[in-house]
N, C-alpha and C. Protein backbone atom coordinates (compact mmCIF):
# COMPACT_ATOMS: atom_id res chain seq x y z
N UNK A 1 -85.55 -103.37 95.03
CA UNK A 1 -86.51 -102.56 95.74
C UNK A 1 -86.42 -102.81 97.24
N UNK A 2 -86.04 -103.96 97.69
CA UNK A 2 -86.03 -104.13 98.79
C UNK A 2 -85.06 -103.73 99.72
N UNK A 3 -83.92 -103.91 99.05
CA UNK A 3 -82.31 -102.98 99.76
C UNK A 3 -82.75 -101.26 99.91
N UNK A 4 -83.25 -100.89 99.08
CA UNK A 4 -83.67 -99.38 99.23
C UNK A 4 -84.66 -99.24 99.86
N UNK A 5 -85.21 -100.17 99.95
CA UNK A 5 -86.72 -99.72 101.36
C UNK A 5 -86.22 -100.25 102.39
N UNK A 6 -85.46 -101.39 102.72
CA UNK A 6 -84.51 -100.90 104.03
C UNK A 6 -82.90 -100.01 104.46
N UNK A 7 -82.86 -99.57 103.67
CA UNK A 7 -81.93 -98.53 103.26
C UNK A 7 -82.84 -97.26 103.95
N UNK A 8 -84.18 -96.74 103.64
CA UNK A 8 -84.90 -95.50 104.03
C UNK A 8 -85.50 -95.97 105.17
N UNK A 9 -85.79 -96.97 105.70
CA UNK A 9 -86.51 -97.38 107.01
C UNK A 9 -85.49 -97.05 107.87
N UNK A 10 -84.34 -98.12 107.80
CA UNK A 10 -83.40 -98.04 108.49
C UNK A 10 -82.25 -97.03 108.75
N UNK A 11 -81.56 -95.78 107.71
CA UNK A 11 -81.05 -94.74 107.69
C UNK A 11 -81.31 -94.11 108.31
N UNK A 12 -80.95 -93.29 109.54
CA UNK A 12 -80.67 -92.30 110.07
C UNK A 12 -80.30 -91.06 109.59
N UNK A 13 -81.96 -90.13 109.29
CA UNK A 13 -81.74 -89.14 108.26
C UNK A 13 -81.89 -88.64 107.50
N UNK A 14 -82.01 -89.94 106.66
CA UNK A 14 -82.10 -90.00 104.85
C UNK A 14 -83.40 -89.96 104.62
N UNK A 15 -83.81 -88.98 103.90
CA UNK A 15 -84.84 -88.61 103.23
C UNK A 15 -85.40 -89.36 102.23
N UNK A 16 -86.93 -89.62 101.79
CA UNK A 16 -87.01 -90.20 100.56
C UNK A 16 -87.02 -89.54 99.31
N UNK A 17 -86.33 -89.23 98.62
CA UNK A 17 -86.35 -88.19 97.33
C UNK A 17 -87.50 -87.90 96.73
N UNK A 18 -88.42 -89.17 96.89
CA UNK A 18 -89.83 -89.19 96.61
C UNK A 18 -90.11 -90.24 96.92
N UNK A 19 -91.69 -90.47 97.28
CA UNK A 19 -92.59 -91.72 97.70
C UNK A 19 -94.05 -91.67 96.82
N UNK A 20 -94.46 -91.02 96.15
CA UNK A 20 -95.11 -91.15 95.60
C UNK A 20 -95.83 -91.85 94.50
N UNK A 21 -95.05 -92.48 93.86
CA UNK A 21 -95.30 -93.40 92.90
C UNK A 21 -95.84 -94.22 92.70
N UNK A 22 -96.85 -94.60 92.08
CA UNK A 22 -97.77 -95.74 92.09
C UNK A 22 -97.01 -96.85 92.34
N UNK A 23 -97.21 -97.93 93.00
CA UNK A 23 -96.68 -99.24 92.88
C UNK A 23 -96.36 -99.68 91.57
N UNK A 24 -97.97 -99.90 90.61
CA UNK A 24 -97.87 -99.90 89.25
C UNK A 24 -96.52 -100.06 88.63
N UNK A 25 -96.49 -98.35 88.38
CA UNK A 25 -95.62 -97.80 87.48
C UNK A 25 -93.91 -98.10 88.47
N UNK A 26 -93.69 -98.52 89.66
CA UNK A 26 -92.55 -99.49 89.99
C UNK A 26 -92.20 -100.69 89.07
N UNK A 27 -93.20 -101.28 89.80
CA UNK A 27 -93.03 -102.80 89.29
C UNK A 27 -92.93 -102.53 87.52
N UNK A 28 -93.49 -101.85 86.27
CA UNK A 28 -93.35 -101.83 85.29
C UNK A 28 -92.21 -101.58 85.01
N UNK A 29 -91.66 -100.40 85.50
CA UNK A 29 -90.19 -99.92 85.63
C UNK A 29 -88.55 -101.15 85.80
N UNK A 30 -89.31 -101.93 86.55
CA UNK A 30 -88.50 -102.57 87.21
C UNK A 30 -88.79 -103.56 85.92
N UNK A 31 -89.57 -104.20 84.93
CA UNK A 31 -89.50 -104.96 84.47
C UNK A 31 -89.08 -104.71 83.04
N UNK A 32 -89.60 -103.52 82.79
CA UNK A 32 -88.47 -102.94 81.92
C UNK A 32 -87.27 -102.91 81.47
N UNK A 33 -86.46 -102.21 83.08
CA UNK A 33 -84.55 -102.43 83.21
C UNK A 33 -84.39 -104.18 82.81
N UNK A 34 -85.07 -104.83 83.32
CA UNK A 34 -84.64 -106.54 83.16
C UNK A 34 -85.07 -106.89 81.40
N UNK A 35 -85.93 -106.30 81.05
CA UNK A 35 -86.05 -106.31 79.85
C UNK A 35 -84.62 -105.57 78.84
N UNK A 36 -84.58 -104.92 79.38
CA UNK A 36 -83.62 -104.02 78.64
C UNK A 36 -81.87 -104.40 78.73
N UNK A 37 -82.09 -105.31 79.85
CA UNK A 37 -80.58 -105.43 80.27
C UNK A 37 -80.58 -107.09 79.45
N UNK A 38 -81.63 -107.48 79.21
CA UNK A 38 -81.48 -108.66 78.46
C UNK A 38 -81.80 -108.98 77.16
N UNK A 39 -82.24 -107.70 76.61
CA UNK A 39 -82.07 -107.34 75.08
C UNK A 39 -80.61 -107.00 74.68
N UNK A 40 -80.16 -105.80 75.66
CA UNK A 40 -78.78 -105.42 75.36
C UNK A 40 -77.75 -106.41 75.98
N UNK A 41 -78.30 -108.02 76.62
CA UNK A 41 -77.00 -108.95 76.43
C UNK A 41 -75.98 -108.46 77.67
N UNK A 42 -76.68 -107.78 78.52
CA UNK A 42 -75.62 -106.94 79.69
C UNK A 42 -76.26 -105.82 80.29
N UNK A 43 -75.68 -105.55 81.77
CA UNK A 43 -76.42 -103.71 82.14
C UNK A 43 -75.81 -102.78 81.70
N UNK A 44 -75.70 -101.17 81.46
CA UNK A 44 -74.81 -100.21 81.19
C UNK A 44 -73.13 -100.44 81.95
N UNK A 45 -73.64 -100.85 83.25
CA UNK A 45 -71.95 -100.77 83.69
C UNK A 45 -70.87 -102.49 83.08
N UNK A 46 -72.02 -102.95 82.68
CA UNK A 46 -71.14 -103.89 82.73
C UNK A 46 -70.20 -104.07 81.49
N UNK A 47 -71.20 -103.55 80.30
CA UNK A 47 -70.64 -103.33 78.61
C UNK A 47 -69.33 -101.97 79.43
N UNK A 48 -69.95 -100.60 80.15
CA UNK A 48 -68.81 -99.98 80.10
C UNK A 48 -67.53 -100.43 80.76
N UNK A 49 -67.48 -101.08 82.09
CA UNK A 49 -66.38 -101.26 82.72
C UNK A 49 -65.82 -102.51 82.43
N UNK A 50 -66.71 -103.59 81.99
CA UNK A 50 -65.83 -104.86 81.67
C UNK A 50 -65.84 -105.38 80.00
N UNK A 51 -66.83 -104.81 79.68
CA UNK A 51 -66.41 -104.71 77.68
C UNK A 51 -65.92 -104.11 77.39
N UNK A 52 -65.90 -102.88 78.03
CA UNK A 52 -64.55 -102.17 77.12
C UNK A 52 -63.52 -102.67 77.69
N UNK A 53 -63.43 -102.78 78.86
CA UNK A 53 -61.94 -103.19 79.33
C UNK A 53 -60.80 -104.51 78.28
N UNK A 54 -62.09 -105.36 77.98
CA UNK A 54 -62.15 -106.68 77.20
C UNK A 54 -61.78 -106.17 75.56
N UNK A 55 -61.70 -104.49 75.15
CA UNK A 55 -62.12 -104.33 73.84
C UNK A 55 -63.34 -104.87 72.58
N UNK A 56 -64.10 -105.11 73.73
CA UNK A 56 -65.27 -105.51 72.44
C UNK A 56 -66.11 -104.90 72.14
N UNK A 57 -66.05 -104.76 70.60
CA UNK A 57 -66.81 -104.05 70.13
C UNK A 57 -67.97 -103.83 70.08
N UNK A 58 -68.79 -104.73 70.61
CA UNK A 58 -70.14 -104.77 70.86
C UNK A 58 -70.44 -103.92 72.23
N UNK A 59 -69.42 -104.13 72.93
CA UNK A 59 -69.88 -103.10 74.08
C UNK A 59 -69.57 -101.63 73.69
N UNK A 60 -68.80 -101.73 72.73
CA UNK A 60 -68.50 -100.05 72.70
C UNK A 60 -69.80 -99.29 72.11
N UNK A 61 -70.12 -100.19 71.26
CA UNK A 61 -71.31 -100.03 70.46
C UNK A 61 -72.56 -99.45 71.26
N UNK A 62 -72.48 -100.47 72.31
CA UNK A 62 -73.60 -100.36 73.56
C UNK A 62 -73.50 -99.09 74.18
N UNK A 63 -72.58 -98.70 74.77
CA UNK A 63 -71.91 -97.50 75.56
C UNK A 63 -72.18 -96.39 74.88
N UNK A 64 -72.23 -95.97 73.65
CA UNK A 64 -72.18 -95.21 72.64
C UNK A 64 -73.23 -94.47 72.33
N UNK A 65 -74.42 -95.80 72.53
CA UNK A 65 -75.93 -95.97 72.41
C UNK A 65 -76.47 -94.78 73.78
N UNK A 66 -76.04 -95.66 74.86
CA UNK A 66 -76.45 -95.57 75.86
C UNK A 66 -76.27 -93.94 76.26
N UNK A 67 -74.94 -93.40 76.14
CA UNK A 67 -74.62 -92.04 76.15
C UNK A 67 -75.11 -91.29 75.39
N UNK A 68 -75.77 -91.33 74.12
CA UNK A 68 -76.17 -90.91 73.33
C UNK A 68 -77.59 -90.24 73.36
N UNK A 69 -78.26 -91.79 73.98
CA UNK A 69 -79.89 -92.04 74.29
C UNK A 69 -80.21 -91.18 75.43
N UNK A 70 -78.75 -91.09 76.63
CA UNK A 70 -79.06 -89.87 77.91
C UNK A 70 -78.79 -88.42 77.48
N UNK A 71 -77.98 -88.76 76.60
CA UNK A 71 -77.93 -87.36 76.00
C UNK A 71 -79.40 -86.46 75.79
N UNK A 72 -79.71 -87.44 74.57
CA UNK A 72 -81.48 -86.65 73.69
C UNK A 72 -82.14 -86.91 74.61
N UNK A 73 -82.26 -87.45 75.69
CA UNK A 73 -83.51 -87.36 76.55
C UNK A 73 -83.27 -86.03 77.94
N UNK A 74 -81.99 -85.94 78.03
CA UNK A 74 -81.54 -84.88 79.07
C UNK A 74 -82.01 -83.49 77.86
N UNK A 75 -81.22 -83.61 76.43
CA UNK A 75 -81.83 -82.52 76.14
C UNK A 75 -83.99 -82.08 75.83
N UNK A 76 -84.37 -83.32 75.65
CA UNK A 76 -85.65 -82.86 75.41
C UNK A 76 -86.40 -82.74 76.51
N UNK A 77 -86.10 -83.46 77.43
CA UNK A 77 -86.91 -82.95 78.87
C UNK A 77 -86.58 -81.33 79.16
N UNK A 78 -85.11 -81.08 78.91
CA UNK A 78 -84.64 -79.50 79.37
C UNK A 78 -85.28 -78.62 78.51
N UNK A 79 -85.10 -78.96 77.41
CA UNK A 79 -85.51 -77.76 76.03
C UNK A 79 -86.57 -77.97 75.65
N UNK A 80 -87.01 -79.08 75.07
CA UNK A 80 -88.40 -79.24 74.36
C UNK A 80 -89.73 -79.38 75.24
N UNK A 81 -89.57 -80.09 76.23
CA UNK A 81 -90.46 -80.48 77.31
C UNK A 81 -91.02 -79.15 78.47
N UNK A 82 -89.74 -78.17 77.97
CA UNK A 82 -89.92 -77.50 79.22
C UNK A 82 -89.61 -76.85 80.89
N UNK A 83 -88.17 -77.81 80.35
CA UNK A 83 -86.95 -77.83 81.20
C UNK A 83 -87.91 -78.39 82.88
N UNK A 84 -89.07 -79.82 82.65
CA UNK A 84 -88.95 -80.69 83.93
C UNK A 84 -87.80 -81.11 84.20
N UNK A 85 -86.68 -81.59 83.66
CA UNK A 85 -85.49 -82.33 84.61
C UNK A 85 -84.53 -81.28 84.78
C-alpha cells in the first residue's frame, strides 16, 4: 500500500483509478491476499512462472484453479450480475 500511495503522490499525471474505498475494506483485502497466498503455499505468479517452470504438479494444479476461479467470476459479474465489470 505504501509503494502505490507514493507512486500517486509522487507521479506526474497519474490519476487515481479510484480513492474511495473504505480503509476497512483495504486493510481486509490486504489480509486476505496474505491469507490466500499462504493457504495456496505461494502467490499466482510464483506457482505460474517458477512451478511450472520446475514441472510441479502442484503448481499446475494451482494455475488451473486460479484461471478457472477468474474465469467464473469474470463471467458472473458480466452475465449474471449484470455486466458491473
Amino acid at each position: 500500500m505504501l509503494g502505490s500511495a507514493l507512486w500517486f503522490a509522487f507521479g506526474v499525471g497519474v490519476p487515481a483509478p479510484r480513492d474511495d474505498f473504505p480503509l476497512g475494506w483495504l486493510i481486509a483485502s490486504g489480509l486476505l491476499v496474505g491469507f490466500g497466498t499462504r493457504l495456496g503455499n505461494g502467490c499466482t505468479s510464483g506457482h505460474g512462472v517458477c512451478g511450472l517452470a520446475r514441472l510441479s504438479r502442484r503448481s499446475l494444479a494451482a494455475v488451473l484453479v486460479f484461471i478457472a476461479s477468474g474465469m467464473a467470476t469474470v463471467y458472473a459479474l458480466r452475465h449474471l450480475a449484470g455486466g458491473i465489470a
